[in-house]
C-alpha atoms as a PDB file:
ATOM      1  CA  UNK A   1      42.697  65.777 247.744  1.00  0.00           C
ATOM      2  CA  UNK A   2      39.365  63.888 246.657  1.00  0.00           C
ATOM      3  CA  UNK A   3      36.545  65.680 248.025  1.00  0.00           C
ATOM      4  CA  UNK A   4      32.606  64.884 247.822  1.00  0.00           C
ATOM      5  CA  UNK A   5      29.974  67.198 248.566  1.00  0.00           C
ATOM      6  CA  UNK A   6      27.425  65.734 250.540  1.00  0.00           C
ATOM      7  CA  UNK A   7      23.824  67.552 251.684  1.00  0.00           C
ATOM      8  CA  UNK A   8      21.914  66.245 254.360  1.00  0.00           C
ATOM      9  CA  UNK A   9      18.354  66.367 253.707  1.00  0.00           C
ATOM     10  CA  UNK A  10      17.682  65.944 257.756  1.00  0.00           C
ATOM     11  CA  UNK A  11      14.264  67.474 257.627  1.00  0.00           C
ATOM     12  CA  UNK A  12      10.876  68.609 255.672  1.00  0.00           C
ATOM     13  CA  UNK A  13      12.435  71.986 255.921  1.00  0.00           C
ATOM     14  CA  UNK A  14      14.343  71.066 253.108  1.00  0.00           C
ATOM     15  CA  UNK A  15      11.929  70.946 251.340  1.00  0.00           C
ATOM     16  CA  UNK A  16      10.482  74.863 252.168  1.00  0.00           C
ATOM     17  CA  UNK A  17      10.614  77.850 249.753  1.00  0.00           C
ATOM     18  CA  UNK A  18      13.016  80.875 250.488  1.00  0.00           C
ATOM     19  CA  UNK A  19      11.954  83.310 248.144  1.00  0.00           C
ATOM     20  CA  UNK A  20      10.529  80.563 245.566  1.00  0.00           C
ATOM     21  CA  UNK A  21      13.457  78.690 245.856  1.00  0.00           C
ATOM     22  CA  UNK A  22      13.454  74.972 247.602  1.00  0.00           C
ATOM     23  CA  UNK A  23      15.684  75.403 250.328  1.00  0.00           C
ATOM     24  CA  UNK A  24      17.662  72.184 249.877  1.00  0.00           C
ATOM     25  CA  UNK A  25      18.479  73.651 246.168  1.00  0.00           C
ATOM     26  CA  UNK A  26      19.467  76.691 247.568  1.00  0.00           C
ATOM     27  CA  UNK A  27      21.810  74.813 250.092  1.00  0.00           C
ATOM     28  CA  UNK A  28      23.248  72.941 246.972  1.00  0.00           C
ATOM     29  CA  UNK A  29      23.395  76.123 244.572  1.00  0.00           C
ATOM     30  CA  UNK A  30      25.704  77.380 247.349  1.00  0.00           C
ATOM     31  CA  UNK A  31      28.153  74.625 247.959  1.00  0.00           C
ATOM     32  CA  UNK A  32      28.350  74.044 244.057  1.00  0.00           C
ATOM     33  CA  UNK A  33      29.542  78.019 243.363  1.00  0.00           C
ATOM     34  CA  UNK A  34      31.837  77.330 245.408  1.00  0.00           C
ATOM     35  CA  UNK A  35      33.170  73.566 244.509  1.00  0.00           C
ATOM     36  CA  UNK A  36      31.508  73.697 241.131  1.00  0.00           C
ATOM     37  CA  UNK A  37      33.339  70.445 239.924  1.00  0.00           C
ATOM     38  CA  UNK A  38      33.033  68.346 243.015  1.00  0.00           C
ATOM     39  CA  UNK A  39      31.040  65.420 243.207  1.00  0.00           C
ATOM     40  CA  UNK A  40      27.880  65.765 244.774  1.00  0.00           C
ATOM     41  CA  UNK A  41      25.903  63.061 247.275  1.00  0.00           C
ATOM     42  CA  UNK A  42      22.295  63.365 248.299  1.00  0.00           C
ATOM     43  CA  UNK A  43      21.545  61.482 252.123  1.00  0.00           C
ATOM     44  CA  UNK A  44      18.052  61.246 251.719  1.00  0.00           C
ATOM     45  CA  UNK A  45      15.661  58.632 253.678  1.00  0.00           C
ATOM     46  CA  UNK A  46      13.829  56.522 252.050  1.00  0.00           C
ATOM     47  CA  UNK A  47      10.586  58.271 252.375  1.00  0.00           C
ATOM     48  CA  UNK A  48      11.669  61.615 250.800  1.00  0.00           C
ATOM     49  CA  UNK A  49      14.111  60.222 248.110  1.00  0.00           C
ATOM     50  CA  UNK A  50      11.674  60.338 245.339  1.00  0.00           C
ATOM     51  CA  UNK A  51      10.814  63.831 246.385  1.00  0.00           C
ATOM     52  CA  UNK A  52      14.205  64.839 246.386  1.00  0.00           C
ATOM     53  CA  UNK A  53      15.142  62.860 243.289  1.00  0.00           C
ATOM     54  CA  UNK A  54      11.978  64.620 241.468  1.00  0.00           C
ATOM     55  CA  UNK A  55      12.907  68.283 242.407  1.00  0.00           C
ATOM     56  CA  UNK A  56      17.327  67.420 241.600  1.00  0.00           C
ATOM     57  CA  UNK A  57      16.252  66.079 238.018  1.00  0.00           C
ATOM     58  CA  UNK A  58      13.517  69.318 237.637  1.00  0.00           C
ATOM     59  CA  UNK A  59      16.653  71.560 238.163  1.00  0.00           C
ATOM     60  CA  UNK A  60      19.492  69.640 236.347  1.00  0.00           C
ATOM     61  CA  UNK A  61      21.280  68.700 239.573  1.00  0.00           C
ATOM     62  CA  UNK A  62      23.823  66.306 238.741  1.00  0.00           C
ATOM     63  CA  UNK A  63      24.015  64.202 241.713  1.00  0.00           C
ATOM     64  CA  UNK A  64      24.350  60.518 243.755  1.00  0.00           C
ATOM     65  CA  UNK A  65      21.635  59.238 245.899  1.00  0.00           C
ATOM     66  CA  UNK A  66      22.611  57.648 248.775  1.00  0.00           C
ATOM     67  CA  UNK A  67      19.443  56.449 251.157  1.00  0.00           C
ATOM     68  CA  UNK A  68      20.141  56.306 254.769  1.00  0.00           C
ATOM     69  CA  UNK A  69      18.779  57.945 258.020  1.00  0.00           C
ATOM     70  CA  UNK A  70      20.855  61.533 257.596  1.00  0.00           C
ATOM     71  CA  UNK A  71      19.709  62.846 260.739  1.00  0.00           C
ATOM     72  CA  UNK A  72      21.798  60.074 262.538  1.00  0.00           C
ATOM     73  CA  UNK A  73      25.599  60.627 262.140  1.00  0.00           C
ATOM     74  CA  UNK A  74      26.591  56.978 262.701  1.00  0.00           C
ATOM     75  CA  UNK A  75      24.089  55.886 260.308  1.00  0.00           C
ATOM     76  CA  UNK A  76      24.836  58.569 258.313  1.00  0.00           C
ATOM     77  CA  UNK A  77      28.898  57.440 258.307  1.00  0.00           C
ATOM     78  CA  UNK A  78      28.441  53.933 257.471  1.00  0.00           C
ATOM     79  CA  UNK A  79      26.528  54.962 254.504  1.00  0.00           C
ATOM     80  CA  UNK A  80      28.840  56.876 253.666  1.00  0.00           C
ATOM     81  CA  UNK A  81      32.214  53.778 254.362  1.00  0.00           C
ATOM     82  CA  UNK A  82      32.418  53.017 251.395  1.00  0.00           C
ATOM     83  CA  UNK A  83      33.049  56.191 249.665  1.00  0.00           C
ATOM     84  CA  UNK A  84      36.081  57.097 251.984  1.00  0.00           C
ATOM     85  CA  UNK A  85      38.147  53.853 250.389  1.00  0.00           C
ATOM     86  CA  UNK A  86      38.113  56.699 247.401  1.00  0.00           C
ATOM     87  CA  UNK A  87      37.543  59.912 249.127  1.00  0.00           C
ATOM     88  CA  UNK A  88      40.174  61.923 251.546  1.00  0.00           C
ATOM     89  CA  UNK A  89      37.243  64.127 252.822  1.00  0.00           C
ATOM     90  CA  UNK A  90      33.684  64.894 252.758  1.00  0.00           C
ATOM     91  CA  UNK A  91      31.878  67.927 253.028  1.00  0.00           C
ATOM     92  CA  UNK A  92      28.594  67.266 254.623  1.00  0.00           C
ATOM     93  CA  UNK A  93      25.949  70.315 254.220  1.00  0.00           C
ATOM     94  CA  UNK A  94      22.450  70.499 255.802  1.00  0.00           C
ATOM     95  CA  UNK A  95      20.169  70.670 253.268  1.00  0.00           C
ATOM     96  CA  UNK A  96      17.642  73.015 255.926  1.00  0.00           C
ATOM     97  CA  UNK A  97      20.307  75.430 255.879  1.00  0.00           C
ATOM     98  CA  UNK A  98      20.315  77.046 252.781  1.00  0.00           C
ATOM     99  CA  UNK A  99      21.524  80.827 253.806  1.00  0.00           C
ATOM    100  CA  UNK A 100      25.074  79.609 254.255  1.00  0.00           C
ATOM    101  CA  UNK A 101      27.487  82.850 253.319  1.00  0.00           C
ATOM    102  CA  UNK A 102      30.871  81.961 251.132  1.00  0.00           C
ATOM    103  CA  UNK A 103      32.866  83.162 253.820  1.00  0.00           C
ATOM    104  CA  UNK A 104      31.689  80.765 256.517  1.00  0.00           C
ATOM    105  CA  UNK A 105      32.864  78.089 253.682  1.00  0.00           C
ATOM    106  CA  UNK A 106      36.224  80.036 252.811  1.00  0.00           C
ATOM    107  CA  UNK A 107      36.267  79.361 256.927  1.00  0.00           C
ATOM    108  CA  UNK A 108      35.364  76.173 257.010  1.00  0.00           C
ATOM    109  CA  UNK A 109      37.974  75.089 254.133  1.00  0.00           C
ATOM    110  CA  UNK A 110      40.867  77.023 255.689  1.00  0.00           C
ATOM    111  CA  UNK A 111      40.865  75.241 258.771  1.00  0.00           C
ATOM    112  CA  UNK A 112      40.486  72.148 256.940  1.00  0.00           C
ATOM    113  CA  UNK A 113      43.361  72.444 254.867  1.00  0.00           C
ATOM    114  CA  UNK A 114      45.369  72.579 258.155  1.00  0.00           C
ATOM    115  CA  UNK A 115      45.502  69.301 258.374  1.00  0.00           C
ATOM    116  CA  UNK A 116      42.114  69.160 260.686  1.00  0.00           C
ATOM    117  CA  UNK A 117      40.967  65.978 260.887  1.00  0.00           C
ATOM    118  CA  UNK A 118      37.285  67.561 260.941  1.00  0.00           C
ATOM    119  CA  UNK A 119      35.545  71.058 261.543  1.00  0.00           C
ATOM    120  CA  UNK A 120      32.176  72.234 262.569  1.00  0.00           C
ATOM    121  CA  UNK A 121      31.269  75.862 262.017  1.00  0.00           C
ATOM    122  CA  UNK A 122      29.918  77.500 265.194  1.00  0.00           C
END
């Protein structure tokens, strides 16, 4: 299955420090210990994307920027179109949520390999 990692980067809160740490690279350290060799997509509007490109390049963050309103799903899924001609899934990750535990994502892939067509943790 050809997945992509994509974080959200909805809000300025992205942007905030937990414990030194932005929170949007904290969201992104998270997802990428545990899918360290999947692609990775940054939905960024175009107001913060030079931000967001700044802080990704200070940390090494191998990633694709994709500018679009994130905070609106259907804008957010036609930017995003074109990708699924060659991706099966993608796994979309606010970047204002950065305390995300491994098990909620052992969860979240679980019921996704059961042939859910989508999931959203509660």
């Amino acid at each position: 299955m050809r997945i992509r990692l994509v974080v959200a980067v909805t809000s300025v809160t992205a942007f905030l420090d937990v414990n030194k740490t932005p929170s949007i690279i904290r969201a992104i350290h998270g997802l990428q210990d545990f899918w360290p060799t999947l692609p990775l997509t940054i939905a960024v509007n175009v107001e913060h994307s030079s931000s967001v490109t700044d802080l990704l390049e200070k940390n090494r963050i191998s990633h694709e920027l994709l500018i679009c309103n994130p905070g609106d799903p259907h804008a957010l899924g036609a930017a995003l179109a074109p990708e699924s001609q060659i991706c099966d899934a993608f796994l979309i990750h606010d970047a204002s949520r950065p305390l995300t535990r491994p098990d909620q994502f052992s969860r979240i892939v679980e019921t996704f390999t059961n042939s859910v067509a989508a999931v959203r943790p509660a």
